[in-house]
N, C-alpha and C. Protein backbone atom coordinates (compact mmCIF):
# COMPACT_ATOMS: atom_id res chain seq x y z
N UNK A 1 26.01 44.02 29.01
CA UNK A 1 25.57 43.01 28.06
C UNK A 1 26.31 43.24 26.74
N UNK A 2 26.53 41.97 26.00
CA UNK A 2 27.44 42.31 24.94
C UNK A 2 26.63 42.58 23.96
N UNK A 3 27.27 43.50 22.99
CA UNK A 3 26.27 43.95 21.37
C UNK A 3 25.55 43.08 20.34
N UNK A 4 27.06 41.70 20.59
CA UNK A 4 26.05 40.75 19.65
C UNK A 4 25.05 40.35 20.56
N UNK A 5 25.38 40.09 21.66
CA UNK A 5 24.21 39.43 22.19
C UNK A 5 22.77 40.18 22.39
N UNK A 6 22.93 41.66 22.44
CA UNK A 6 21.71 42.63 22.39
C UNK A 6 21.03 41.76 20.93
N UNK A 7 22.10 42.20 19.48
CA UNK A 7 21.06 42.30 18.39
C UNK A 7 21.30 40.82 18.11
N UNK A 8 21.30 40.03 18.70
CA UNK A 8 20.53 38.55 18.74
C UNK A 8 19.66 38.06 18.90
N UNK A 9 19.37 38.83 20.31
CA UNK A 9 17.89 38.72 20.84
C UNK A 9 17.36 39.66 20.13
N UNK A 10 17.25 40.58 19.33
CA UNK A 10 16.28 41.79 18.17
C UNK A 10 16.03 41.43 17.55
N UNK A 11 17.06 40.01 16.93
CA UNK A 11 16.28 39.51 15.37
C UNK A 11 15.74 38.56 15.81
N UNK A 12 15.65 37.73 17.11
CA UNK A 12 14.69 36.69 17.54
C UNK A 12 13.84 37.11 17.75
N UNK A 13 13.39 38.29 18.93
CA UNK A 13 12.08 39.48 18.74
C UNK A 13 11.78 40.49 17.89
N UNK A 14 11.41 40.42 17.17
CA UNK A 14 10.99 41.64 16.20
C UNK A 14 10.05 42.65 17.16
N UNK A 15 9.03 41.95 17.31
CA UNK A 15 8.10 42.97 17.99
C UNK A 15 8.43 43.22 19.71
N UNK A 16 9.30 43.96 19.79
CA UNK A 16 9.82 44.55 21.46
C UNK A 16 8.68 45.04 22.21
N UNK A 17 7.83 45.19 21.27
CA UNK A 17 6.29 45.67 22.63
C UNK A 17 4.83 45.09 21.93
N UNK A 18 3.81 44.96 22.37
CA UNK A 18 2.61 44.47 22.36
C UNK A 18 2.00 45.97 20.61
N UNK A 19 2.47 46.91 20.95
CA UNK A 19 2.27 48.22 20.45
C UNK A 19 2.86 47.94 18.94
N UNK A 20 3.93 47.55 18.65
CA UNK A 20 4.52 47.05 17.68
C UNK A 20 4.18 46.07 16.60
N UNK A 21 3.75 44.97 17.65
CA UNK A 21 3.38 43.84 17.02
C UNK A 21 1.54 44.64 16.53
N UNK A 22 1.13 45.46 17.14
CA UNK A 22 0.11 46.02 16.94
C UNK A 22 0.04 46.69 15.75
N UNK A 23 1.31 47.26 15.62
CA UNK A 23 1.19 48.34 14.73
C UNK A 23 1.86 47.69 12.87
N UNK A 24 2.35 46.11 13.39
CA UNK A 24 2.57 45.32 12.42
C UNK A 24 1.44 44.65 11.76
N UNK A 25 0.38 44.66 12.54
CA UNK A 25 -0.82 43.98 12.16
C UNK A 25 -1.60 45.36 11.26
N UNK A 26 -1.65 46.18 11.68
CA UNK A 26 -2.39 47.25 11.03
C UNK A 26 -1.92 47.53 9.42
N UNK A 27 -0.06 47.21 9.22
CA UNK A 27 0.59 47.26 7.77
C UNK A 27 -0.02 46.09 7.21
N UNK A 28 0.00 44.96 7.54
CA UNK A 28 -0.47 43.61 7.33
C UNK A 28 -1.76 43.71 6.79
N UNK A 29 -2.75 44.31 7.69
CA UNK A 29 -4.13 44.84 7.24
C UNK A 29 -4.41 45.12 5.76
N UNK A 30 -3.60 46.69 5.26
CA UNK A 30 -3.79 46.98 4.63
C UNK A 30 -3.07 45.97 2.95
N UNK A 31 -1.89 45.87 3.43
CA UNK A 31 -1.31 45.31 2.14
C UNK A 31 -2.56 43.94 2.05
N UNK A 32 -2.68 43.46 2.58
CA UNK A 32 -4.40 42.39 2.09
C UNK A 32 -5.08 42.62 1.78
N UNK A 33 -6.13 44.40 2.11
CA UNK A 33 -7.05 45.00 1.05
C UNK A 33 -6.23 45.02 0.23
N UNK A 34 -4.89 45.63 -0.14
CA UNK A 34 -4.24 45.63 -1.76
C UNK A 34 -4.49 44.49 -2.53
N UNK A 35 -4.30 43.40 -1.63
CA UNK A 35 -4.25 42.00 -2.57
C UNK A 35 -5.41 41.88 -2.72
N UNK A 36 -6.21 41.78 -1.75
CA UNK A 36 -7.47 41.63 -2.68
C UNK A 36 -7.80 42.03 -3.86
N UNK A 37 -7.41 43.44 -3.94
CA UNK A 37 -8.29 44.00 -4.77
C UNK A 37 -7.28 43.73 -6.11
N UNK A 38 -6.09 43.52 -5.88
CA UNK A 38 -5.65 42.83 -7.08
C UNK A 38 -6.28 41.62 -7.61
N UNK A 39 -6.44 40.35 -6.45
CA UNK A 39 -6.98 39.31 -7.12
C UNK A 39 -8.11 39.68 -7.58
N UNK A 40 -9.40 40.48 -7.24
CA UNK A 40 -10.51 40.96 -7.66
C UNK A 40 -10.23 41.04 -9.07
N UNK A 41 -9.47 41.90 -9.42
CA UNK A 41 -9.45 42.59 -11.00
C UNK A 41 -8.90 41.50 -11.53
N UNK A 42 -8.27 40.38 -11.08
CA UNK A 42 -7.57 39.11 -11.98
C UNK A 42 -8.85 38.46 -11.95
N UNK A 43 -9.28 38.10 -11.53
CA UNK A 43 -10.67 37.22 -11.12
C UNK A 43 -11.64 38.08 -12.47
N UNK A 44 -11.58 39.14 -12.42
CA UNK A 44 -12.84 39.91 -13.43
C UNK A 44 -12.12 39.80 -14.85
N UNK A 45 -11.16 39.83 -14.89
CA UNK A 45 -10.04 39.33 -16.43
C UNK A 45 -10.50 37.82 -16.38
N UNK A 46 -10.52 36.80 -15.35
CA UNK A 46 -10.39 35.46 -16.05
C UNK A 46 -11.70 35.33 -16.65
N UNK A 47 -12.66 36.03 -15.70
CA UNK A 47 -14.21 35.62 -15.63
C UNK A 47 -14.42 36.05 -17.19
N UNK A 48 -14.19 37.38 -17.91
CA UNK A 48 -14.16 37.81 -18.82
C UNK A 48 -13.57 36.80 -20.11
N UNK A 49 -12.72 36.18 -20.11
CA UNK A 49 -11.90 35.29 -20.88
C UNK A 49 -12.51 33.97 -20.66
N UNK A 50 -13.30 34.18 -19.71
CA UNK A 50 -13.78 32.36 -19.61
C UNK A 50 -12.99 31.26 -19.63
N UNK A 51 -12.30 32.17 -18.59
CA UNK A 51 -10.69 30.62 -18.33
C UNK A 51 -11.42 30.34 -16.73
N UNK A 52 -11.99 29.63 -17.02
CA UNK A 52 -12.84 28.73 -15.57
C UNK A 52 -11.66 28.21 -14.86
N UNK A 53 -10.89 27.84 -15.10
CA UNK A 53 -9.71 27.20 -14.27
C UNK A 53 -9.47 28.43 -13.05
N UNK A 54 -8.42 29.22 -14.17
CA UNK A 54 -8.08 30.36 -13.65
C UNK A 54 -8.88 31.28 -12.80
N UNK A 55 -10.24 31.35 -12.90
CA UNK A 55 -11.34 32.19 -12.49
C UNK A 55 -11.40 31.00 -10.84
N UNK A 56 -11.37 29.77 -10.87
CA UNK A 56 -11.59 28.65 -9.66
C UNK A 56 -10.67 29.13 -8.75
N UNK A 57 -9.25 29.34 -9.15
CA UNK A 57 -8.06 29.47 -8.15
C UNK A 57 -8.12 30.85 -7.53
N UNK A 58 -8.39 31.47 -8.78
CA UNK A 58 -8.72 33.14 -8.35
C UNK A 58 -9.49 33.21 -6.71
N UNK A 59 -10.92 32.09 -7.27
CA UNK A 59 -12.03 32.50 -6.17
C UNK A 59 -11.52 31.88 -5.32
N UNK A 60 -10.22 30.65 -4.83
CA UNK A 60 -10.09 30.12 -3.55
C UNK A 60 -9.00 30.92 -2.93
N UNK A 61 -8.16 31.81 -3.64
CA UNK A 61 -7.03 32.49 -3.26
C UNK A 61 -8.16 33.87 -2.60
N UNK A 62 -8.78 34.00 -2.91
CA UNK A 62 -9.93 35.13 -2.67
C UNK A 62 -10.52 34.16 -1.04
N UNK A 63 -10.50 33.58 -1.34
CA UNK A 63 -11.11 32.81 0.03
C UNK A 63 -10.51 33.15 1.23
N UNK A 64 -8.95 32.40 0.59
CA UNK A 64 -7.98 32.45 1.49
C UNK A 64 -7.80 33.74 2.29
N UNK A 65 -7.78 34.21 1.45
CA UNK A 65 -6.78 35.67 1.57
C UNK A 65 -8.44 36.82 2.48
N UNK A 66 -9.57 36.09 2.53
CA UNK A 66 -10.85 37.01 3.42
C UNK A 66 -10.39 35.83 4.60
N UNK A 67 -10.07 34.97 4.50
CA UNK A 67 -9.98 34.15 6.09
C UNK A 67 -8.36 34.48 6.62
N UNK A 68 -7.85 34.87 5.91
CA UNK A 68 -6.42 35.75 6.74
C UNK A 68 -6.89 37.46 7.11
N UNK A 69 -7.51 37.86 6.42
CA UNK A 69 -7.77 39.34 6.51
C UNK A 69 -9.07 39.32 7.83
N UNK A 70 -9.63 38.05 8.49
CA UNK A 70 -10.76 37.84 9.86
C UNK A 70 -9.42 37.83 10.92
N UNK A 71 -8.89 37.27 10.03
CA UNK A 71 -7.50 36.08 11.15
C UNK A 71 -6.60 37.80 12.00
N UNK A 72 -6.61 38.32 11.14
CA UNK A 72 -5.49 39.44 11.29
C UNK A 72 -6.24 40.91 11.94
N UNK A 73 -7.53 41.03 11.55
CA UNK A 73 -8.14 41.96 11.92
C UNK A 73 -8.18 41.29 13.87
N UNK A 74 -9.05 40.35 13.40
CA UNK A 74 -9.12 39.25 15.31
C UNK A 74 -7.74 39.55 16.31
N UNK A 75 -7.03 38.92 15.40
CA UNK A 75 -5.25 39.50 15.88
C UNK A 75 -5.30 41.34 16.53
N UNK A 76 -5.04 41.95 15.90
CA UNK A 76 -4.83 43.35 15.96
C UNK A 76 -6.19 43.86 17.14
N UNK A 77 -7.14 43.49 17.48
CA UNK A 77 -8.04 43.47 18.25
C UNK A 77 -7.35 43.04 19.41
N UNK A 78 -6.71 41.61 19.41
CA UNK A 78 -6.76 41.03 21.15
C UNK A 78 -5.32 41.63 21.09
N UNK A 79 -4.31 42.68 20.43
CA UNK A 79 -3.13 43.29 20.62
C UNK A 79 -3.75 44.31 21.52
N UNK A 80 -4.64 44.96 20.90
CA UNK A 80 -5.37 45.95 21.33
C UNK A 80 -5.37 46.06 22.58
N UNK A 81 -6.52 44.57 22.59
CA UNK A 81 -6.65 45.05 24.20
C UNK A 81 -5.24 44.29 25.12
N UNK A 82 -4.64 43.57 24.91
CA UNK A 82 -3.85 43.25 25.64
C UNK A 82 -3.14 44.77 26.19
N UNK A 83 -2.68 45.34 25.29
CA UNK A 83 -2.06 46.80 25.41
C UNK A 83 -3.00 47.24 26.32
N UNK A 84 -4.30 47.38 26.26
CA UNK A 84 -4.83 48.31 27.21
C UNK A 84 -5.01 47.69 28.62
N UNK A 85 -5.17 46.34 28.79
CA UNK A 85 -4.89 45.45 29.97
C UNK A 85 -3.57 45.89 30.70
N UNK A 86 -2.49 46.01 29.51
CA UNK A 86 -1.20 45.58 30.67
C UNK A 86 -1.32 47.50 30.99
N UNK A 87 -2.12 48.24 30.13
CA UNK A 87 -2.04 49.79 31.26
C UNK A 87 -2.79 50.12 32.16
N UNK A 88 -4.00 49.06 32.37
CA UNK A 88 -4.37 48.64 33.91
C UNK A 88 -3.76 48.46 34.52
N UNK A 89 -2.87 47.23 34.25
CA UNK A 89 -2.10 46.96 35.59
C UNK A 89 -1.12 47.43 36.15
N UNK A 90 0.01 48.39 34.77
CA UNK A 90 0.67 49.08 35.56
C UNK A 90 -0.07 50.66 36.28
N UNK A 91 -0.91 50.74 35.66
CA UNK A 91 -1.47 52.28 36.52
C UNK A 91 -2.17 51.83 37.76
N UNK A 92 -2.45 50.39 38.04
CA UNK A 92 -3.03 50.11 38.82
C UNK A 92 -1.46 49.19 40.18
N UNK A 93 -0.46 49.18 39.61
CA UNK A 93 0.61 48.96 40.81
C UNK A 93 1.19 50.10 41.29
């Protein structure tokens, strides 16, 4: 097989195993508690300043960002088990 054609298909797959994409969700995880807790402390500055605007966007980016952090935890779960499925089946052929 030729080289470009190997790292062609590498940058079309990033994640080469179920384990990967697993272990991409777990970095993902955390850098979202970071953000949170950044928007948190922006959110406690606007609330403080009584910039209601700013304090509104704060709380929907805060929204957002707990319905990606369900989305991603859910994710990293059915990686989980997929991984442990496909070592059923090969310990089981």
């Amino acid at each position: 097989m030729c080289v470009n054609k190997v790292m062609a298909d590498a940058s079309e797959q990033p994640f080469h195993s179920i384990e990967s994409a697993h272990e991409f969700m777990v970095v993902l995880e955390n850098v979202i508690v970071d953000a949170q807790g950044e928007l948190q402390s922006m959110l406690d500055d606007a609330n403080n300043a009584s910039d209601e605007r700013r304090s509104e966007a704060l709380r929907l980016a805060l929204f957002k960002i707990s319905q990606l952090d369900a989305h991603t935890r859910k994710s990293r779960r059915i990686l989980n088990d997929l991984g442990l499925i496909r070592s059923l089946l090969v310990r089981g052929s």
